[in-house]
C-alpha atoms as a PDB file:
ATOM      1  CA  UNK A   1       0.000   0.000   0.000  1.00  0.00           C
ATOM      2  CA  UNK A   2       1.149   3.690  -0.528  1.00  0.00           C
ATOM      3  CA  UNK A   3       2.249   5.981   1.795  1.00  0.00           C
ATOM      4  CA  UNK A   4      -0.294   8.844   1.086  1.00  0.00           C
ATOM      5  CA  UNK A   5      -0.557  12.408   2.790  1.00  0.00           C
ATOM      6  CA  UNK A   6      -3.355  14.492   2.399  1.00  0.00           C
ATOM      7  CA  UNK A   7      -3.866  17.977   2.862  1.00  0.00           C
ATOM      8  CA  UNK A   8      -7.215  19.743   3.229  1.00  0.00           C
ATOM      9  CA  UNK A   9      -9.400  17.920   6.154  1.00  0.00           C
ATOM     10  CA  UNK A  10     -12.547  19.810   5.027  1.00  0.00           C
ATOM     11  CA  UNK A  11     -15.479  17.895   4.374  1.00  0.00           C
ATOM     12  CA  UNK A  12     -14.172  16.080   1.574  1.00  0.00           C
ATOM     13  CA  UNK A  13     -10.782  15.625   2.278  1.00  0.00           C
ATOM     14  CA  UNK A  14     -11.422  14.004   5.480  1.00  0.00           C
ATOM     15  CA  UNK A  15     -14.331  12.133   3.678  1.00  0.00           C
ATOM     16  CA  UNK A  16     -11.532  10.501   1.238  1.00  0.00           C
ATOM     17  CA  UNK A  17      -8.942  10.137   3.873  1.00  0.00           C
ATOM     18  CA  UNK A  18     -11.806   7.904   6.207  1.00  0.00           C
ATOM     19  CA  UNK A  19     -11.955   5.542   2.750  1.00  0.00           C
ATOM     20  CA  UNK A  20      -8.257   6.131   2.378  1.00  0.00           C
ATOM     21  CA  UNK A  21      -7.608   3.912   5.700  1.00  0.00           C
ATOM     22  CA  UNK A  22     -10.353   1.589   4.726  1.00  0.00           C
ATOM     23  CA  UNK A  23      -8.449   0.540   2.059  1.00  0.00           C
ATOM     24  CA  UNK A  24      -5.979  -0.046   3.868  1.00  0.00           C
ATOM     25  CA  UNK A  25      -3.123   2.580   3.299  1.00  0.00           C
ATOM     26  CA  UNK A  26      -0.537   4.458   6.015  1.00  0.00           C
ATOM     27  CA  UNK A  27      -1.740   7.719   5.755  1.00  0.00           C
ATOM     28  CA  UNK A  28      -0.239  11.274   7.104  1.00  0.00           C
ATOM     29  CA  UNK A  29      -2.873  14.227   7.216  1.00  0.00           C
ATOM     30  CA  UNK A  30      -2.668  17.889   7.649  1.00  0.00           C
ATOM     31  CA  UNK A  31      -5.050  20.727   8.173  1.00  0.00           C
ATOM     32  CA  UNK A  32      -4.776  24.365   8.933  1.00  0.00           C
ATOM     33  CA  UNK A  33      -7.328  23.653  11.794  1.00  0.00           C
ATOM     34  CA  UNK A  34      -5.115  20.798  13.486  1.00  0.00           C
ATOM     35  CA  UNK A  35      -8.530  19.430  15.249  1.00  0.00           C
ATOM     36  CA  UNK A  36      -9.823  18.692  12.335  1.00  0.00           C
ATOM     37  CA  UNK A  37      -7.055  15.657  11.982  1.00  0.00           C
ATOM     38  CA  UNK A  38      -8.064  14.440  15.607  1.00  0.00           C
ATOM     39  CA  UNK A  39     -10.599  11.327  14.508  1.00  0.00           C
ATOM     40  CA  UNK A  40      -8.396  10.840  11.919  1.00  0.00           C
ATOM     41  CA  UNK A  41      -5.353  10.373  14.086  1.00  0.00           C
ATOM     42  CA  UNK A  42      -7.636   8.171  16.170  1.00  0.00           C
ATOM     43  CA  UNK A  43      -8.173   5.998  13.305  1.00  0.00           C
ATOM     44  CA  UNK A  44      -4.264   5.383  13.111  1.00  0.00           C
ATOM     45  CA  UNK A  45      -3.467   8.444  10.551  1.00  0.00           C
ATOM     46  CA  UNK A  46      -0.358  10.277  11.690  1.00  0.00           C
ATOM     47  CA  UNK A  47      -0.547  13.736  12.419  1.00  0.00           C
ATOM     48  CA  UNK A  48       2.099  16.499  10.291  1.00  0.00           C
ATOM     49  CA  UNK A  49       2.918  19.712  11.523  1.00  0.00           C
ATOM     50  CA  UNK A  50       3.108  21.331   8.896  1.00  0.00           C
ATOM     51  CA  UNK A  51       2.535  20.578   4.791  1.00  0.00           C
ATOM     52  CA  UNK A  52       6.245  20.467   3.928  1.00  0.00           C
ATOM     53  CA  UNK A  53       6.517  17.602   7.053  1.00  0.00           C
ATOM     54  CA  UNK A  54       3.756  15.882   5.282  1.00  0.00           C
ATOM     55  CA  UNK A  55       5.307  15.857   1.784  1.00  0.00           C
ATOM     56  CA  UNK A  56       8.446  14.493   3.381  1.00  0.00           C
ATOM     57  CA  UNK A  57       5.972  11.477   4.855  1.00  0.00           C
ATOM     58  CA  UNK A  58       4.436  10.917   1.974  1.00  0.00           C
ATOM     59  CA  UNK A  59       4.993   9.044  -1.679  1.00  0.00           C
ATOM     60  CA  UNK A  60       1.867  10.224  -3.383  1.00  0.00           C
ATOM     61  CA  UNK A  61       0.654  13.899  -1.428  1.00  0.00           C
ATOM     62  CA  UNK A  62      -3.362  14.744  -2.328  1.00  0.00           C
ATOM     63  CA  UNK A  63      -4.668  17.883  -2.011  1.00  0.00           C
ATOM     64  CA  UNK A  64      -8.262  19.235  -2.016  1.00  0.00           C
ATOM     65  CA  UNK A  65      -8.721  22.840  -0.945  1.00  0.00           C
ATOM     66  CA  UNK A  66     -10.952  25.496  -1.034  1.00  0.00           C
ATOM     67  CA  UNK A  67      -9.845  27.575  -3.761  1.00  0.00           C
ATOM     68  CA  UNK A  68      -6.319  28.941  -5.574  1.00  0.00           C
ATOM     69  CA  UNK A  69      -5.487  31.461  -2.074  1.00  0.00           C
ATOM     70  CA  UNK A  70      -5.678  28.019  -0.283  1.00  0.00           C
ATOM     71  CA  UNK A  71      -3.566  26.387  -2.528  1.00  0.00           C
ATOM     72  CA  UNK A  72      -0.708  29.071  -2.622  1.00  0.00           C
ATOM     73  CA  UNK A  73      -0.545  29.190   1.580  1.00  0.00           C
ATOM     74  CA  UNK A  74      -0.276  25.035   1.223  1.00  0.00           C
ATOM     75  CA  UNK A  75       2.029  25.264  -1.597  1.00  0.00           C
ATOM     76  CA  UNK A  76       4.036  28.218  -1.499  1.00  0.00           C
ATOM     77  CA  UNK A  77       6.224  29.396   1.930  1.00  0.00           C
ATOM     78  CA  UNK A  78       9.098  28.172   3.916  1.00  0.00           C
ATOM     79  CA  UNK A  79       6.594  25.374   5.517  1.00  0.00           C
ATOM     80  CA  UNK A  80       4.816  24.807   1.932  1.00  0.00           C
ATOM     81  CA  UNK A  81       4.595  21.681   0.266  1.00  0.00           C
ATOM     82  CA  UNK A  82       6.863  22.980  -2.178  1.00  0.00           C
ATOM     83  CA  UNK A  83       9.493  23.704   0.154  1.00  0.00           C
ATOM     84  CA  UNK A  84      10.002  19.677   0.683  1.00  0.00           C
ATOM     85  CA  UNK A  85      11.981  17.885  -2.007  1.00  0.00           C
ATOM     86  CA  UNK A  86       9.480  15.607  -4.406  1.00  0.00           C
ATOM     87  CA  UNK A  87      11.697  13.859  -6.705  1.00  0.00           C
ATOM     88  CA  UNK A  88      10.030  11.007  -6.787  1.00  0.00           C
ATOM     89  CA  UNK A  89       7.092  11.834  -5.152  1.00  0.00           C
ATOM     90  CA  UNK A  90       2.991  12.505  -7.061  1.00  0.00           C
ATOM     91  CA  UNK A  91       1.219  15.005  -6.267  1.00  0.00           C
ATOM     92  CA  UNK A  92      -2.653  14.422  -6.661  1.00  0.00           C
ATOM     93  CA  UNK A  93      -4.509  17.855  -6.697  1.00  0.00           C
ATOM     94  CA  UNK A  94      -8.361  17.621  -6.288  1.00  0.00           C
ATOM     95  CA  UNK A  95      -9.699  21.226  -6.031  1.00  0.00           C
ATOM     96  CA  UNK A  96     -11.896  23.076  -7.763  1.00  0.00           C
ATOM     97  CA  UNK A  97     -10.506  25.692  -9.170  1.00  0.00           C
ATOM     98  CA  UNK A  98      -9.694  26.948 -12.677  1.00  0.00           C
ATOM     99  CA  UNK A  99      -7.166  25.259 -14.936  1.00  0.00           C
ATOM    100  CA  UNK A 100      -4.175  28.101 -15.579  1.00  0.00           C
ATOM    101  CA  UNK A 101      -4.337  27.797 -11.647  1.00  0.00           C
ATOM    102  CA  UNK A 102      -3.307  24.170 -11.907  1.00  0.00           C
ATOM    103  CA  UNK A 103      -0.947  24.496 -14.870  1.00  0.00           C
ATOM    104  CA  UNK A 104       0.882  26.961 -12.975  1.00  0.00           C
ATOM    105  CA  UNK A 105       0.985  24.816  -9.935  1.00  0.00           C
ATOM    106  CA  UNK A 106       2.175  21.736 -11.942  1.00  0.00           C
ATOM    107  CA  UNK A 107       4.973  23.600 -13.476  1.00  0.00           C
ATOM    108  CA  UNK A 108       5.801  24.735  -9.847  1.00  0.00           C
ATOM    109  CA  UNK A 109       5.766  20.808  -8.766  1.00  0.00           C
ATOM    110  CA  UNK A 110       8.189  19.636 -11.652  1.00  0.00           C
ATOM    111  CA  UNK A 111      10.770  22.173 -10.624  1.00  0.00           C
ATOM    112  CA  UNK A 112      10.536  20.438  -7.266  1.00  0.00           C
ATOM    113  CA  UNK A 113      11.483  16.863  -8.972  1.00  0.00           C
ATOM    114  CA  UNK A 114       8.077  16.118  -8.291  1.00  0.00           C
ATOM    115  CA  UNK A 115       4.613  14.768 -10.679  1.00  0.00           C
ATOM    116  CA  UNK A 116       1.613  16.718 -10.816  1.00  0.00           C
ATOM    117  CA  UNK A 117      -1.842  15.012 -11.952  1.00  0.00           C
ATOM    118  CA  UNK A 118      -4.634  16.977 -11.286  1.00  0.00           C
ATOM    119  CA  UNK A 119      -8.179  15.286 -10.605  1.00  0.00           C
ATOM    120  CA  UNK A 120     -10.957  17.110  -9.605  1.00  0.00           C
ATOM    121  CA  UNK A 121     -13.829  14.711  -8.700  1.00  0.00           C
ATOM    122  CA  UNK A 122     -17.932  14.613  -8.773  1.00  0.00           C
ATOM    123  CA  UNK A 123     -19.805  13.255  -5.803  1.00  0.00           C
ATOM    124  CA  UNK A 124     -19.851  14.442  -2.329  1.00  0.00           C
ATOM    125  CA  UNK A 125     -18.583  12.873   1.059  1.00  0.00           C
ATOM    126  CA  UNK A 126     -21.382   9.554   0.803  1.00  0.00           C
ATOM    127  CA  UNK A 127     -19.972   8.800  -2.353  1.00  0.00           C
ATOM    128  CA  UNK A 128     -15.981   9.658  -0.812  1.00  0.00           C
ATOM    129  CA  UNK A 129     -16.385   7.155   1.999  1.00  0.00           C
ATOM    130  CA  UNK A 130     -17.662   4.794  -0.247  1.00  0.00           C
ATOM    131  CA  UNK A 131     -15.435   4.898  -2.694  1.00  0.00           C
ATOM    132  CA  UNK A 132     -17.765   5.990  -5.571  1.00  0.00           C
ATOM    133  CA  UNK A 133     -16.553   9.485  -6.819  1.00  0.00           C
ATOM    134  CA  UNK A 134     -16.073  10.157 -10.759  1.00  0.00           C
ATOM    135  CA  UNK A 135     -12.532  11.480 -11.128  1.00  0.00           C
ATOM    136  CA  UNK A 136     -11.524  13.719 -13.813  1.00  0.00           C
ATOM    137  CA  UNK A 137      -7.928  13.600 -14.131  1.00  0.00           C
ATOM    138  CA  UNK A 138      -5.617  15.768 -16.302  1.00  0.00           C
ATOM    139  CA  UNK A 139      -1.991  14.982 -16.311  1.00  0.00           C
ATOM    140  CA  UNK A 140       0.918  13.130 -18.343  1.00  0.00           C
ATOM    141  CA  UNK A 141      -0.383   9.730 -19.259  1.00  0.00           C
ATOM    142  CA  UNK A 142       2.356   8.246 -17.023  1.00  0.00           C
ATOM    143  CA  UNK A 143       1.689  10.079 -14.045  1.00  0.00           C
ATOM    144  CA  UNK A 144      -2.065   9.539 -14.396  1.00  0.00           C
ATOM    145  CA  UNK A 145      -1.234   5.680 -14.651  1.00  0.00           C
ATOM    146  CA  UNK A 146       0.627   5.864 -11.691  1.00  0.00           C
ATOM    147  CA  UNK A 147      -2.055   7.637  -9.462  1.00  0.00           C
ATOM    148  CA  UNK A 148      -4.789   5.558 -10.900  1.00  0.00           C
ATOM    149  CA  UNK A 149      -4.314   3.031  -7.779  1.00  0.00           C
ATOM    150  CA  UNK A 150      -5.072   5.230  -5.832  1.00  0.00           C
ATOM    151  CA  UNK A 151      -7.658   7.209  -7.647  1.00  0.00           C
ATOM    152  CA  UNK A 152      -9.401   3.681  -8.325  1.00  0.00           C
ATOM    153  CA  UNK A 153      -9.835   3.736  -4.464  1.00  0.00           C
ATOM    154  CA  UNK A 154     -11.880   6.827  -4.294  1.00  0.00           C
ATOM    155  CA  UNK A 155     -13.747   6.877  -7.585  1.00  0.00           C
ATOM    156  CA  UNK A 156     -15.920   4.688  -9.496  1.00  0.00           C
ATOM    157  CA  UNK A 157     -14.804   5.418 -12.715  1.00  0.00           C
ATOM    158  CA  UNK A 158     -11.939   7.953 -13.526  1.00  0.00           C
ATOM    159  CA  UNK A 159     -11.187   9.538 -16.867  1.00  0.00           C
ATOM    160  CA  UNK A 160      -8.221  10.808 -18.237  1.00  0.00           C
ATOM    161  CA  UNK A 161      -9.804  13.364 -20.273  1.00  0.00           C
ATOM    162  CA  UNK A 162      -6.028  15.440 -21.211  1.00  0.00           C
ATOM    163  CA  UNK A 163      -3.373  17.503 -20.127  1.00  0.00           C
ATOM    164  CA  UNK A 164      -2.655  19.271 -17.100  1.00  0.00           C
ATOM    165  CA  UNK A 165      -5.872  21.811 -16.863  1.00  0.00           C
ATOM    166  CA  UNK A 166      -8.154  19.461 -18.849  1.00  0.00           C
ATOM    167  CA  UNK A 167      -9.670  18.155 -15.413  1.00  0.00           C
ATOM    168  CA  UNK A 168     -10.227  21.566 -14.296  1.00  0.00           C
ATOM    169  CA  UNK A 169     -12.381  22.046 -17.206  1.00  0.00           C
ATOM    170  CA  UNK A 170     -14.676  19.114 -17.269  1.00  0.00           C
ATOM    171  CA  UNK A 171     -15.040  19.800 -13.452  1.00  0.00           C
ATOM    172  CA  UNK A 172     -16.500  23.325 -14.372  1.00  0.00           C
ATOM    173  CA  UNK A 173     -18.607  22.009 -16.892  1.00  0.00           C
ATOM    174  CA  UNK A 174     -19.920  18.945 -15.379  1.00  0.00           C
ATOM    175  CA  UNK A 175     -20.918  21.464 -12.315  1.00  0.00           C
ATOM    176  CA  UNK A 176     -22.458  24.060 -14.537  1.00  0.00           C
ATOM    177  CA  UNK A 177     -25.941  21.969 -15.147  1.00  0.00           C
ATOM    178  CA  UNK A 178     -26.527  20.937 -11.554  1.00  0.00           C
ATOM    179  CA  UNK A 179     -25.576  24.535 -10.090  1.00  0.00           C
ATOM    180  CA  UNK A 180     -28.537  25.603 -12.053  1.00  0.00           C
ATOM    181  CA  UNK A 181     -30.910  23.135 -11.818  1.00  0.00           C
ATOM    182  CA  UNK A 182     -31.300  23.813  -8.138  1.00  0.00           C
ATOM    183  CA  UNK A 183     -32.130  27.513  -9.101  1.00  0.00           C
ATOM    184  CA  UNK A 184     -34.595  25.526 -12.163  1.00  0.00           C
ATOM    185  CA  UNK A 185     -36.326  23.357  -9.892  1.00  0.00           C
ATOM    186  CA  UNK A 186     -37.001  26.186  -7.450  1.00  0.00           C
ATOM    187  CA  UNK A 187     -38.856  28.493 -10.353  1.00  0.00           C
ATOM    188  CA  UNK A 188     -41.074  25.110 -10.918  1.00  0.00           C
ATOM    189  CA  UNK A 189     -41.671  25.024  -7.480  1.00  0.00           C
ATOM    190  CA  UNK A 190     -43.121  28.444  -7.514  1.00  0.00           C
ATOM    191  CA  UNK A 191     -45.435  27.129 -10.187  1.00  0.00           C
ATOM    192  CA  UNK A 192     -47.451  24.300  -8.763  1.00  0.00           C
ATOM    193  CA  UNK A 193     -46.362  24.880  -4.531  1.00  0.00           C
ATOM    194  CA  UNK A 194     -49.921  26.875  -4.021  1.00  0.00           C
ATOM    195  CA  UNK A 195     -51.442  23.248  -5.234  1.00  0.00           C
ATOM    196  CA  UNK A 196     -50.216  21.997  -1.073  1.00  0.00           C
ATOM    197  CA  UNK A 197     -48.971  18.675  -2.477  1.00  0.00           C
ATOM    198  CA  UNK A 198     -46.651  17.015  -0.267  1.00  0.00           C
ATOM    199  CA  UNK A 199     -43.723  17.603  -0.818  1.00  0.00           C
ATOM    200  CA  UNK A 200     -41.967  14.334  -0.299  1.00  0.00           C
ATOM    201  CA  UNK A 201     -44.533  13.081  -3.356  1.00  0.00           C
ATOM    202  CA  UNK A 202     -43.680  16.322  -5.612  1.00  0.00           C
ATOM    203  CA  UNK A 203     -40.050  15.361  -5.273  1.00  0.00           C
ATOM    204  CA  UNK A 204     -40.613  12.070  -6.190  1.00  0.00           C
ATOM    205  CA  UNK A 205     -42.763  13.072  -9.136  1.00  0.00           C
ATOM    206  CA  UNK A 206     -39.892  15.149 -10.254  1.00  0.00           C
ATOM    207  CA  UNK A 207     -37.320  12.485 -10.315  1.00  0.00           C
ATOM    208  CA  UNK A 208     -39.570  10.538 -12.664  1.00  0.00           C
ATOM    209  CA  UNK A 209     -39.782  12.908 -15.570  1.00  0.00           C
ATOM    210  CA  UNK A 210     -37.496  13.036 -18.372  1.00  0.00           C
ATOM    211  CA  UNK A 211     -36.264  16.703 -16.883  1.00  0.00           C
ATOM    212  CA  UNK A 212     -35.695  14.981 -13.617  1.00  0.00           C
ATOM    213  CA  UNK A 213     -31.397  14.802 -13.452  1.00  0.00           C
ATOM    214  CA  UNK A 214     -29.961  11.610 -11.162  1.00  0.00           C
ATOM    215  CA  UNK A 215     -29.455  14.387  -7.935  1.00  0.00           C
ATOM    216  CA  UNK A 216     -33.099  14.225  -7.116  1.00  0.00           C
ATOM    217  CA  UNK A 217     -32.556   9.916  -6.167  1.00  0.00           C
ATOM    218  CA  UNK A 218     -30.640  10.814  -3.899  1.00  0.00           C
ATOM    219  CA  UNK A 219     -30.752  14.378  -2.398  1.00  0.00           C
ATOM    220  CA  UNK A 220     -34.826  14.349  -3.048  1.00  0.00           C
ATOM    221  CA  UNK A 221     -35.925  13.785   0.472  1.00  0.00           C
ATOM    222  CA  UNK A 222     -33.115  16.971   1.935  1.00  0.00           C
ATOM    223  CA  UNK A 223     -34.950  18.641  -0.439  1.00  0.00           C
ATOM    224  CA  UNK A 224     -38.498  18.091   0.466  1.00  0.00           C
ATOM    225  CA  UNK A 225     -36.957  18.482   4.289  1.00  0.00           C
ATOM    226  CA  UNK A 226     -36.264  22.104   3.059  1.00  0.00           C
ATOM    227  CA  UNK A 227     -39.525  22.560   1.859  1.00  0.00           C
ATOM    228  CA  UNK A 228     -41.311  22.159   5.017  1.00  0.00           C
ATOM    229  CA  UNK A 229     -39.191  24.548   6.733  1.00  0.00           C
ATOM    230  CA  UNK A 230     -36.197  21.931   7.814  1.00  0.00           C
ATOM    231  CA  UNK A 231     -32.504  22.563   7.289  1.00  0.00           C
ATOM    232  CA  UNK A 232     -31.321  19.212   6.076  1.00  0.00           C
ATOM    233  CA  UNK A 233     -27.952  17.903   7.241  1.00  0.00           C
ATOM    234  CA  UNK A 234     -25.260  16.684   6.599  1.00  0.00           C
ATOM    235  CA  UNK A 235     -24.442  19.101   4.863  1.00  0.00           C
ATOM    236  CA  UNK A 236     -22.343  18.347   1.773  1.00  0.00           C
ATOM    237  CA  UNK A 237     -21.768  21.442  -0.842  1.00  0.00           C
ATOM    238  CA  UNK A 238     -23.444  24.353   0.338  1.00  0.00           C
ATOM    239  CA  UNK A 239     -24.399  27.653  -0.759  1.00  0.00           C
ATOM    240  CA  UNK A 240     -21.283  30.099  -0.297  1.00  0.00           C
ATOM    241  CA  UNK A 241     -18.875  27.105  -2.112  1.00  0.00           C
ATOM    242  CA  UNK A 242     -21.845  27.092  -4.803  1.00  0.00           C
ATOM    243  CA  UNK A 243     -21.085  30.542  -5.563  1.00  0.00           C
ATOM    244  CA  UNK A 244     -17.276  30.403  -5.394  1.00  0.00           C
ATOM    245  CA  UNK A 245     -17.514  27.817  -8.019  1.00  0.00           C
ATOM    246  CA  UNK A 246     -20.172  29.665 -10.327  1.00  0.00           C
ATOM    247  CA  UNK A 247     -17.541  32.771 -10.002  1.00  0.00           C
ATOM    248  CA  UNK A 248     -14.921  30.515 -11.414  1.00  0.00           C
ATOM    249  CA  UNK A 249     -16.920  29.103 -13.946  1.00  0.00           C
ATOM    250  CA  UNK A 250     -17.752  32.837 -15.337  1.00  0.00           C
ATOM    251  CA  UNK A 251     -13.773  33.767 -14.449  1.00  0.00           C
ATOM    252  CA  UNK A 252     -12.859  30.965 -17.240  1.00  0.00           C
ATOM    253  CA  UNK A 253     -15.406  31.738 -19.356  1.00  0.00           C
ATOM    254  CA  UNK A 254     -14.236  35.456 -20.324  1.00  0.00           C
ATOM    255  CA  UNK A 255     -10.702  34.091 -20.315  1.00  0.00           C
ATOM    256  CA  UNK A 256     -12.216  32.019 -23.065  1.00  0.00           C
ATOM    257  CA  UNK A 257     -13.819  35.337 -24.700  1.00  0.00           C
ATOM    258  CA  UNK A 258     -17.118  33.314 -23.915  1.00  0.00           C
ATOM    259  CA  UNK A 259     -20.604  34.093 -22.071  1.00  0.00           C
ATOM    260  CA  UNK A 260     -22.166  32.064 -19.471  1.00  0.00           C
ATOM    261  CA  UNK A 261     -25.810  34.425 -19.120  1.00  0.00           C
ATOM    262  CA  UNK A 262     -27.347  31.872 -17.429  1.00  0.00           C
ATOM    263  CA  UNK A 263     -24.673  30.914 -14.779  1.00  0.00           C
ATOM    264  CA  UNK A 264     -24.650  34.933 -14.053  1.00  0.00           C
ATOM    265  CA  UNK A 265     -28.225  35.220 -13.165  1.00  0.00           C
ATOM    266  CA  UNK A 266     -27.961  32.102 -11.034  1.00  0.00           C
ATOM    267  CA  UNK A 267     -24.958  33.163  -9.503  1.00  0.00           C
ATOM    268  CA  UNK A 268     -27.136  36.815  -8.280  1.00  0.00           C
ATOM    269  CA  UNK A 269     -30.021  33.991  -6.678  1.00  0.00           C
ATOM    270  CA  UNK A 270     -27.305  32.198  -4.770  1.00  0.00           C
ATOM    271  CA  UNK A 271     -25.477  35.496  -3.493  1.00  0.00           C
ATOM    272  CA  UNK A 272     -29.150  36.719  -2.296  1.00  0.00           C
ATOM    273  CA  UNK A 273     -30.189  33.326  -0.674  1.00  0.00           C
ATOM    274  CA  UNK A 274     -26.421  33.851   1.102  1.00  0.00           C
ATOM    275  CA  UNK A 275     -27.311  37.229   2.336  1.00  0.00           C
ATOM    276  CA  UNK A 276     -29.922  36.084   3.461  1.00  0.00           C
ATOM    277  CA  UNK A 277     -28.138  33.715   5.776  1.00  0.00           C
ATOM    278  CA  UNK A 278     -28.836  30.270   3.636  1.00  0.00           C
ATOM    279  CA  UNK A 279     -24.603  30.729   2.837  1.00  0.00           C
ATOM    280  CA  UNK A 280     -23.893  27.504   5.203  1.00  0.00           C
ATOM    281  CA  UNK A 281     -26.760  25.291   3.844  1.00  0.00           C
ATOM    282  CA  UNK A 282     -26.487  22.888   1.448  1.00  0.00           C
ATOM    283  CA  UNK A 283     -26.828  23.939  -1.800  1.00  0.00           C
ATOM    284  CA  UNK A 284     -29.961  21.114  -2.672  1.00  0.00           C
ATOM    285  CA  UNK A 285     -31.517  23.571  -0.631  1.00  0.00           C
ATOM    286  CA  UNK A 286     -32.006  26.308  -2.471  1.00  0.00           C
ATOM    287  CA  UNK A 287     -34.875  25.406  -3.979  1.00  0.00           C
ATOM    288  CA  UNK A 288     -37.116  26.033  -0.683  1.00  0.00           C
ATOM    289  CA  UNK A 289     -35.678  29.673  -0.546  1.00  0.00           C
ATOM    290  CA  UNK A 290     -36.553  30.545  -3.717  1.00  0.00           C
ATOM    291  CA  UNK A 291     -40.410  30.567  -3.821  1.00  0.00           C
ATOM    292  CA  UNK A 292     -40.718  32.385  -0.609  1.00  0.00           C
ATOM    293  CA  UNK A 293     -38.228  34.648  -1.728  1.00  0.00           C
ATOM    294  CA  UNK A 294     -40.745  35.290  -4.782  1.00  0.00           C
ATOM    295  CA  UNK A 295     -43.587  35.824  -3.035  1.00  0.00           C
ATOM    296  CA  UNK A 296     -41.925  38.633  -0.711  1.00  0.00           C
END
């Protein structure tokens, strides 16, 4: 088994690194939170002080942050992961975030004697502890073959869909349609809710139409929660990372001299539903707080 560090114990990270010791592998974690590592730790993962200590621990180092400012104070610094020496090491990056960000990063990681494959993955913590995420990796097709043991640990299926930056792209993409259903579904709400169907029924109504998308089998019954005034939980990708990843998405699209109208307008709903203090719920959510919104 690999010796595999991982830095980033938010919900995710510490999701993957719970399947991580399933499987069976010696496992070092960091966080900037150091509590965050204690039920790891527990579990038998050993604890780094600080990210360059856990690249020195480590054969194949993931990370899965919050954005590219998160990366940099991981990466960069006299305590960065980039301050170790990787020759020979992998580095697996799994964050969301736009592709010159991980191009940039990878280039930074070769000058360290290190491999970079990014992979960027769909699902949410059920699907990390269970080892059922879709990874999109981007990388040199050796690299990629050499994290794929790994990889084939956390995901279902993963694709090597190109180089370095190529995963950050599908990610965006494959998020785009499900960011804005949840905005869709709540503007069909607001259509039929005056009918006082329950809403456990209208959910699963929904899921059995040709518009219903595979997100309503699973997170139908948070949703219907929501609609009679509950706040679901756990809570897996919620509001204020919604909009940090629709920002990104419109960020890459006017690098690309490209439009996104639709993810704009969405991206105004979600910053409103945040103000109005729905930022920590989950995003499947949102469709409760829109029709009430409307009718104010």
């Amino acid at each position: 088994m690999a010796r595999i560090g991982i830095a980033g114990l938010g919900r995710m990270g510490s999701a993957m690194a719970e399947r991580l010791l399933d499987q069976g592998h010696a496992l070092t974690v960091w966080n900037r939170s150091p509590d965050k590592a204690a039920p790891l730790v527990a579990r038998g993962a050993a604890r780094a002080a600080t990210p360059a200590e856990l690249a020195g621990a480590a054969d194949v180092i993931i990370t899965i942050l919050a954005d590219s400012a998160a990366l940099e104070q991981v990466f960069g610094g006299e305590q960065g992961i980039l301050a170790a020496d990787l020759t020979g090491r992998l580095v697996i990056e799994m964050s969301t975030v736009r592709p010159e960000v991980q191009a940039a990063l990878a280039e930074r990681v070769r000058a360290r004697g290190g491999a970079h494959v990014e992979c960027p993955v769909g699902g949410t913590t059920g699907p990390a502890r269970q080892g059922k995420l879709l990874g999109l990796a981007g990388g040199e097709a050796a690299d990629v073959a050499r994290a794929k043991p790994v990889l084939d640990d956390l995901c279902r299926r993963v694709e090597h869909v190109g180089p370095v930056g190529a995963g950050a792209s599908m990610k965006l993409a494959i998020n785009l349609p499900l960011l804005v259903y949840y905005q869709a579904l709540g503007e069909a709400l607001t259509l039929c809710q005056h009918l006082g169907r329950d809403p456990a029924w209208l959910m699963e109504l929904f899921s059995d139409t040709s518009g219903g998308p595979n997100v309503l089998k699973n997170r139908g019954p948070a949703i219907a929660q929501a609609l009679q005034g509950g706040d679901p939980t756990p809570r897996t990708f919620d509001v204020d990372l919604v909009r940090k990843d629709l920002r990104t998405m419109l960020e890459e699209a006017r690098a690309l001299g490209a439009d996104l109208p639709v993810v704009a307008r969405v991206l105004e709903v979600y910053d409103g539903a945040s103000a109005a203090g729905w930022g920590g719920r989950d995003a499947s959510t949102l469709p409760a707080w829109w029709p009430g919104r409307a009718r104010g």
